[in-house]
Protein backbone atom coordinates (compact mmCIF):
# COMPACT_ATOMS: atom_id res chain seq x y z
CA UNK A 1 43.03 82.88 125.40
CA UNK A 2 46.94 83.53 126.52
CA UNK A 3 49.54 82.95 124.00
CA UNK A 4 52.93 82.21 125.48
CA UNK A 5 56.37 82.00 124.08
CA UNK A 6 59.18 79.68 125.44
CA UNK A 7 61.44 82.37 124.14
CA UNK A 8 62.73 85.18 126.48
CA UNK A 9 62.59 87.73 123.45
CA UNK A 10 60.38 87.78 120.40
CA UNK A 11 61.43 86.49 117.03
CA UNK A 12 62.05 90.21 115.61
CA UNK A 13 64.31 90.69 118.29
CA UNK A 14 66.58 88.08 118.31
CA UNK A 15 66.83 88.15 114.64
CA UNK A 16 67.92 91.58 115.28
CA UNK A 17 70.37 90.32 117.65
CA UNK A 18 71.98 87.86 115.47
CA UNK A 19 71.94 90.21 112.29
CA UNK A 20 73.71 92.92 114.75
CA UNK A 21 76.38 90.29 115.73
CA UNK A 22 76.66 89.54 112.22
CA UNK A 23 77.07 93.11 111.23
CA UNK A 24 79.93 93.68 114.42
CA UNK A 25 81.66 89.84 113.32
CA UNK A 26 81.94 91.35 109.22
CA UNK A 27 82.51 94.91 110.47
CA UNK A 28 85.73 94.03 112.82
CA UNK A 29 86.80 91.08 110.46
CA UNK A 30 87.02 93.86 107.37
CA UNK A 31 89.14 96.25 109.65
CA UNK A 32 91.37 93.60 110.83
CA UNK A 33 92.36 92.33 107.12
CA UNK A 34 92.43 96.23 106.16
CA UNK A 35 95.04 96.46 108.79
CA UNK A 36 96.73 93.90 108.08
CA UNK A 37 97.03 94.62 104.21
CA UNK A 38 98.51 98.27 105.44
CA UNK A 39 100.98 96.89 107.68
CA UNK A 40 104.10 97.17 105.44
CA UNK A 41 106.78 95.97 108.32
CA UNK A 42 108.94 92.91 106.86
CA UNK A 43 108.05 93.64 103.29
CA UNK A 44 111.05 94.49 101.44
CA UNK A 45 111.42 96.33 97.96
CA UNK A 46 111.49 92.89 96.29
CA UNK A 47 109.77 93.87 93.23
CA UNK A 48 111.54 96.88 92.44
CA UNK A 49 114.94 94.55 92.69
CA UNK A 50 113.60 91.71 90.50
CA UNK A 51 112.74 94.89 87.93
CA UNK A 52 116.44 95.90 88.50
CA UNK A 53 117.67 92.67 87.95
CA UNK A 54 115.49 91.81 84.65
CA UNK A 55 117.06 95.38 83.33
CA UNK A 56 120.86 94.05 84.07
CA UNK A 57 119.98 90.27 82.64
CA UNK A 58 118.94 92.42 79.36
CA UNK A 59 121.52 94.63 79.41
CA UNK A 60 124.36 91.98 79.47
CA UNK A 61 122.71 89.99 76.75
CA UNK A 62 122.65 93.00 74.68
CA UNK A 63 126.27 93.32 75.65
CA UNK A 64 127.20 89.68 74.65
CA UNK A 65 125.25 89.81 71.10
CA UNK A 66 127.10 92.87 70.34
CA UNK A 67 130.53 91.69 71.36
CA UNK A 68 129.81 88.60 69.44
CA UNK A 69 128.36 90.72 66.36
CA UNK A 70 131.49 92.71 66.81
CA UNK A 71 133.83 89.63 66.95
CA UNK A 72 131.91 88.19 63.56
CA UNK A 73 132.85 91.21 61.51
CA UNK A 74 136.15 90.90 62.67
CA UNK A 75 136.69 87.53 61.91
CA UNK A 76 135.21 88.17 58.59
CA UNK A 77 137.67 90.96 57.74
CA UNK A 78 140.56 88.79 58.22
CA UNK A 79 141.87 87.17 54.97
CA UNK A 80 142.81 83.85 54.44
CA UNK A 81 145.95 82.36 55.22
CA UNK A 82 147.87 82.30 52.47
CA UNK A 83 150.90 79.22 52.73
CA UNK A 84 154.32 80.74 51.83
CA UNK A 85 155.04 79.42 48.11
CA UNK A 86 158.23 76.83 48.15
């Protein structure tokens, strides 16, 4: 009794087959996005500018509150008119 197999290759081997095409497909898909997440060309120093530009936002309201703090005490300082008796 012959057993014969419409396949060219046996079931172990084209399993292996796919799972190495697989492995090659994952492999060369992982390096691409790895070079890709490297490639720094057209990314500008964004986030270091918005930090810049949070530290000037803070510093000019800290420079408002104290000019109007400033102002305040002045204001307070300065007596009441008094009208000129008749």
């Amino acid at each position: 009794m012959t057993t014969e197999s419409n396949h060219p290759l046996p079931i172990h081997a084209t399993v292996g087959i796919w799972l190495a095409l697989t492995y090659t497909i994952i492999v060369d898909q992982t390096r691409t996005l790895g070079r890709r997440l490297a490639d720094e060309s057209g990314v500008e120093d964004s986030p270091s500018k918005l930090l810049y530009l949070a530290v000037a936002v803070a510093i000019a309201i800290a420079a408002g509150l104290f000019i109007i703090d400033v102002f305040n005490d002045a204001r307070d300082g300065v007596p009441d008119p008094v009208a000129p008796a008749p």
